[in-house]
N, C-alpha and C. Protein backbone atom coordinates (compact mmCIF):
# COMPACT_ATOMS: atom_id res chain seq x y z
N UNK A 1 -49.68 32.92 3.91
CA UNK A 1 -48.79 32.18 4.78
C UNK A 1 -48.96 30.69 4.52
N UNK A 2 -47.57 29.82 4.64
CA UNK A 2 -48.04 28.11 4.51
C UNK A 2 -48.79 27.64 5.47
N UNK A 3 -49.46 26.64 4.66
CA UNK A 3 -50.80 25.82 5.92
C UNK A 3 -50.18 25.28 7.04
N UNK A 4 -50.26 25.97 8.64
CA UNK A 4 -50.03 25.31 9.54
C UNK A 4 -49.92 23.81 9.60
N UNK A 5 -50.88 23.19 8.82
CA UNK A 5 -50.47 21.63 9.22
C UNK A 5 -49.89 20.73 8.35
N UNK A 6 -48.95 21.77 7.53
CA UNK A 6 -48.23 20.58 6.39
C UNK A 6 -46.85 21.77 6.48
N UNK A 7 -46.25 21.97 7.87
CA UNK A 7 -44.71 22.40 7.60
C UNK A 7 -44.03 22.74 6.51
N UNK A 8 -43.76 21.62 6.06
CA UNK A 8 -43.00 21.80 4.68
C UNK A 8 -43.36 22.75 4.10
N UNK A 9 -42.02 23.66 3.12
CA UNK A 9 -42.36 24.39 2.33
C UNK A 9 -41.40 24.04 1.22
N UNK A 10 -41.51 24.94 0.05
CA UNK A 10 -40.64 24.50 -1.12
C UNK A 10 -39.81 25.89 -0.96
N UNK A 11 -38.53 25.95 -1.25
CA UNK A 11 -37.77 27.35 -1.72
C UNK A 11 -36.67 26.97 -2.66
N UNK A 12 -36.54 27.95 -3.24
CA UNK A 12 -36.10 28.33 -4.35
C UNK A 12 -35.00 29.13 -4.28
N UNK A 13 -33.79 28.28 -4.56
CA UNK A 13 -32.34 29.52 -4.49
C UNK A 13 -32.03 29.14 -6.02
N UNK A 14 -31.27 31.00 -6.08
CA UNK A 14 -31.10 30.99 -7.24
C UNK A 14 -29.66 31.60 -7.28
N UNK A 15 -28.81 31.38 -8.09
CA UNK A 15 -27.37 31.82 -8.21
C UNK A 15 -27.53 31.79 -10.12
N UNK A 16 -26.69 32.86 -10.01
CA UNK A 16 -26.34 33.11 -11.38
C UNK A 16 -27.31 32.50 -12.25
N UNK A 17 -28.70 33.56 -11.97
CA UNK A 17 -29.50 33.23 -13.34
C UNK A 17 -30.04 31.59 -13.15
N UNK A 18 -29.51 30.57 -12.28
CA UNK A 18 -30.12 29.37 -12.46
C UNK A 18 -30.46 28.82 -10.84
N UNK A 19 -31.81 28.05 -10.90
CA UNK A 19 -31.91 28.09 -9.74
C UNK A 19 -32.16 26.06 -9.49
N UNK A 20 -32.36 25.88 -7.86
CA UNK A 20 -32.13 24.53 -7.54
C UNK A 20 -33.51 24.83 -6.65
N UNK A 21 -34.80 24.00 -6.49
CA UNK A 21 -35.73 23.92 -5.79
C UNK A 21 -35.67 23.08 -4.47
N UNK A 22 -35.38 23.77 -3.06
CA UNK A 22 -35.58 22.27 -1.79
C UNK A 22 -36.69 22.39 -1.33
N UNK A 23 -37.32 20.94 -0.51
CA UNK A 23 -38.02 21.04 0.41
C UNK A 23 -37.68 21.20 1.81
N UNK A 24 -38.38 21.68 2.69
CA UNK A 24 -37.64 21.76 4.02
C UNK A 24 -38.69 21.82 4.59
N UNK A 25 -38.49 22.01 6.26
CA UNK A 25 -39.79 22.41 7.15
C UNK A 25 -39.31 23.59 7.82
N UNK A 26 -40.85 24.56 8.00
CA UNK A 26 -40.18 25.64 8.42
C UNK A 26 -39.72 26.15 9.56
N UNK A 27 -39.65 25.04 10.41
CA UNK A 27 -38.91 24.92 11.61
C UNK A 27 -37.35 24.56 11.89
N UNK A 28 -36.96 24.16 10.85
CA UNK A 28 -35.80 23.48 10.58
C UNK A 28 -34.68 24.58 9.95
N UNK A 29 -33.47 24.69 11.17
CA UNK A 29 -33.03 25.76 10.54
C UNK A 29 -32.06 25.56 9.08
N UNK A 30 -32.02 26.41 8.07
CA UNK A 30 -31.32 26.34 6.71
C UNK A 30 -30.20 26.41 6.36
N UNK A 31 -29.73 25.82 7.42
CA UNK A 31 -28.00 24.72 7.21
C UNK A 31 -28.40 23.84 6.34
N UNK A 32 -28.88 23.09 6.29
CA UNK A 32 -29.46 21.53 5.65
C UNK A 32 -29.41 22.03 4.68
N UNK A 33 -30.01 23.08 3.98
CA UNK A 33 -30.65 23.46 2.58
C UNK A 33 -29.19 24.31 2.16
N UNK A 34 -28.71 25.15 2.65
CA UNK A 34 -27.96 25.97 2.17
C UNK A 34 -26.31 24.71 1.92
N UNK A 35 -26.32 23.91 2.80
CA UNK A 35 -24.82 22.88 2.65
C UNK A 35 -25.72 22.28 1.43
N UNK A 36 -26.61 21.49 1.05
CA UNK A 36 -27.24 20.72 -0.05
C UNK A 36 -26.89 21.38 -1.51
N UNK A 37 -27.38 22.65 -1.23
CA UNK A 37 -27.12 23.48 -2.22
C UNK A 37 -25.64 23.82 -2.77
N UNK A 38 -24.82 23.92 -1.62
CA UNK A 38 -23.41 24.29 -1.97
C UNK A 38 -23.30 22.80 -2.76
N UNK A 39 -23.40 21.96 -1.93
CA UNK A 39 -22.75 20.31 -2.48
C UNK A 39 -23.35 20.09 -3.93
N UNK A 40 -24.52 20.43 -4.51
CA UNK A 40 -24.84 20.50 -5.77
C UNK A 40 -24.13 21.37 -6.67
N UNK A 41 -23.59 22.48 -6.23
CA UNK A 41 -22.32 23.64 -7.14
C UNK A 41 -21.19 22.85 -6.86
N UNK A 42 -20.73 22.20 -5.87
CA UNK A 42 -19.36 21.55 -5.53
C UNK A 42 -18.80 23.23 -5.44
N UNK A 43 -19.14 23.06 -4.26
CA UNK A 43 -18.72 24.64 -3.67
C UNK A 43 -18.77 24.48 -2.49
N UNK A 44 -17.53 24.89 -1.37
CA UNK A 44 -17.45 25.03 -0.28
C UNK A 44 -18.65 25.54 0.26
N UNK A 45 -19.66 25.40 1.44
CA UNK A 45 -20.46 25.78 2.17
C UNK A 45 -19.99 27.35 2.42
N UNK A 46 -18.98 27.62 2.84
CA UNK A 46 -18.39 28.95 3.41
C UNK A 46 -18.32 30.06 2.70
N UNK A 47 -18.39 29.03 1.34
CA UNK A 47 -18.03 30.55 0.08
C UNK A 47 -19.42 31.11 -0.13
N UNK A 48 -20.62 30.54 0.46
CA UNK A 48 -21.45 31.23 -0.65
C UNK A 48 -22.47 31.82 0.56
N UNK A 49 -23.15 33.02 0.03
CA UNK A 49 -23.98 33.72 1.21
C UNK A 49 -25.40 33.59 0.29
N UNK A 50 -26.16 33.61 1.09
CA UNK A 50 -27.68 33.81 0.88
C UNK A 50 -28.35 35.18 1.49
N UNK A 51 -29.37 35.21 0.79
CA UNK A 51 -30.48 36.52 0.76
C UNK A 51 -31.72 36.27 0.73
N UNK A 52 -32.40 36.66 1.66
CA UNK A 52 -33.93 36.74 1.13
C UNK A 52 -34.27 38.37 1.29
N UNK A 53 -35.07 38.72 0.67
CA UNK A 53 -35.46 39.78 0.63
C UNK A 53 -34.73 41.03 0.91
N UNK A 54 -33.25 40.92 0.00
CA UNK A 54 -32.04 41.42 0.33
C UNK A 54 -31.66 41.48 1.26
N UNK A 55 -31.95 40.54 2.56
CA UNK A 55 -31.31 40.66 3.81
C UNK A 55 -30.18 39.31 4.20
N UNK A 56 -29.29 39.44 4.44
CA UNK A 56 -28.79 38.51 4.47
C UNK A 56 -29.09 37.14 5.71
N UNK A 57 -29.15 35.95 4.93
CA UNK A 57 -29.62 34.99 5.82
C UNK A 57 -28.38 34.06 6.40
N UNK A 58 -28.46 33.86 7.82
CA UNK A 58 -27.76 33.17 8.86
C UNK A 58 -28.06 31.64 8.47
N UNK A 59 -27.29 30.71 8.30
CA UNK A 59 -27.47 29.32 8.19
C UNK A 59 -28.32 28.81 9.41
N UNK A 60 -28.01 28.96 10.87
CA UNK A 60 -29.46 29.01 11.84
C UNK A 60 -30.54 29.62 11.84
N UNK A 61 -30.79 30.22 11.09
CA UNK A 61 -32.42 30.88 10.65
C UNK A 61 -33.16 29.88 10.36
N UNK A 62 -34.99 29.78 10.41
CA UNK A 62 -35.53 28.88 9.88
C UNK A 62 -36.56 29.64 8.97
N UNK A 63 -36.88 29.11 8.34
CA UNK A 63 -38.26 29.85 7.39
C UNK A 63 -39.01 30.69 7.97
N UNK A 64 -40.03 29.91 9.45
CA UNK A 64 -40.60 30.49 10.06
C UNK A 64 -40.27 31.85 10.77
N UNK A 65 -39.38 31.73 10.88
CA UNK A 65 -38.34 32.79 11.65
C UNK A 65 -38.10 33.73 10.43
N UNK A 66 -38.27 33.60 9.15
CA UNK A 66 -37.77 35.01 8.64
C UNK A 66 -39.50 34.73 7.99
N UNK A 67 -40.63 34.20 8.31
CA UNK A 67 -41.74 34.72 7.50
C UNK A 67 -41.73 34.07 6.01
N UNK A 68 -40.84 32.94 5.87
CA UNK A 68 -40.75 32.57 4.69
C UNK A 68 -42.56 32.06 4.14
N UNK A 69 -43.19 31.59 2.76
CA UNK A 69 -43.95 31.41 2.15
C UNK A 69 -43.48 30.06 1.26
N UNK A 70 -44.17 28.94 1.31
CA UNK A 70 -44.43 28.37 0.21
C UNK A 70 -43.89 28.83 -1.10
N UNK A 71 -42.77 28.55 -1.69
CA UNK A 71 -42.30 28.85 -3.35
C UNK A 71 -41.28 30.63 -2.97
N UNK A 72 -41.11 30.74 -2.10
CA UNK A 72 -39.90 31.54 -1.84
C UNK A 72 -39.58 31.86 -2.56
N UNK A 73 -37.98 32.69 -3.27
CA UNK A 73 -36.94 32.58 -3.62
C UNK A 73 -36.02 33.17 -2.62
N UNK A 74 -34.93 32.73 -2.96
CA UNK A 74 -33.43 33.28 -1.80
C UNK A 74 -32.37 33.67 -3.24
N UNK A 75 -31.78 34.14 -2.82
CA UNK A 75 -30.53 34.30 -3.75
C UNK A 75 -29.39 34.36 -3.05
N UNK A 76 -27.94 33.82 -3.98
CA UNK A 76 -27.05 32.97 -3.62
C UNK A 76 -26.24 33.88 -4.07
N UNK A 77 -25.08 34.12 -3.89
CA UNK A 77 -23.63 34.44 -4.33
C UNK A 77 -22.47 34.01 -3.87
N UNK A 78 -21.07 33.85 -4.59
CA UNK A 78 -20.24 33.30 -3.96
C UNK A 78 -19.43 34.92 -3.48
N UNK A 79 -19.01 34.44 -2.44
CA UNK A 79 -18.35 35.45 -1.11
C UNK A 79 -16.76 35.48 -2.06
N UNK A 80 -16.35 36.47 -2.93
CA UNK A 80 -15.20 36.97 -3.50
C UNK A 80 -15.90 38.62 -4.41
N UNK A 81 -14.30 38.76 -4.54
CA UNK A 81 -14.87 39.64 -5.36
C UNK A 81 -14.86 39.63 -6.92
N UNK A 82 -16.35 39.89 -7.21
CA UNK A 82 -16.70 39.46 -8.99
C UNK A 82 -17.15 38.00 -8.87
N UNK A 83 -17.73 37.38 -7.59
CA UNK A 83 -18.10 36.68 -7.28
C UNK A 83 -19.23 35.89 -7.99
N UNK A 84 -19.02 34.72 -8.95
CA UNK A 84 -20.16 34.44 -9.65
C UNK A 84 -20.37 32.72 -9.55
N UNK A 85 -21.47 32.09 -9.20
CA UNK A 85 -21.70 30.83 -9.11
C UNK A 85 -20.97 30.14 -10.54
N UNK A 86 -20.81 28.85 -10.64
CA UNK A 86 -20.89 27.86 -11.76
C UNK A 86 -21.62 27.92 -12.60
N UNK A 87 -21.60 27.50 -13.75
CA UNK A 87 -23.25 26.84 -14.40
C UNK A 87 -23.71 25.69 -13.98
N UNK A 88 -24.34 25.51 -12.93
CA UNK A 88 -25.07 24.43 -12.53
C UNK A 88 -25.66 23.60 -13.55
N UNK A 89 -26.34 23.85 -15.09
CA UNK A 89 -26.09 22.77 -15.91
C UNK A 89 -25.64 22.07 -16.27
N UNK A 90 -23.93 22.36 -16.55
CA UNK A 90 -22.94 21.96 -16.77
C UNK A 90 -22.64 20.86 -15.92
N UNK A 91 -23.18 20.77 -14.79
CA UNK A 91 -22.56 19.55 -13.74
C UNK A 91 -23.91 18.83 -13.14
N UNK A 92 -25.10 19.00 -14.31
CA UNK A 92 -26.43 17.94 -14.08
C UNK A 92 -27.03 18.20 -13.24
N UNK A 93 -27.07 19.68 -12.54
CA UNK A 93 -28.35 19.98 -11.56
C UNK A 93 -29.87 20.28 -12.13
């Protein structure tokens, strides 16, 4: 589990094979992180869903609240069907 007295944790979303690293605290629910993330794809917030541990995650969830860890991963998809992120290289992430 992360050290009670340093909040912060790092996580790791990943879409299509490429991923973007945030910091956050794990009190803080993952709107912040999940809009950051869209705005780095230049992707509507709405289109894209997240996962941790194949469960799907609520933008008011916080780390603590789903048991998150230090160095996570989440995974990303965009909400269509055949639904596949950008290449986030391509646009300097």
């Amino acid at each position: 589990m992360a050290d009670e007295t340093n909040p912060k944790i790092q996580l790791k979303i990943t879409c299509n094979q490429q991923s973007i690293t945030f910091s956050t605290r794990r009190e803080k629910p993952l709107v912040k992180v999940f809009n950051a993330f869209s705005k780095r794809l230049g992707l509507d917030e709405n289109t894209l869903r997240f996962y941790f541990d194949e469960q799907r995650v609520r933008p008011e969830q916080t780390p603590a609240e789903l048991n998150m860890e230090d160095g996570e991963e989440l995974d990303a998809t965009v909400e269509q069907e055949g639904g596949k992120c950008p290449d986030i290289s391509a646009i300097g992430c």
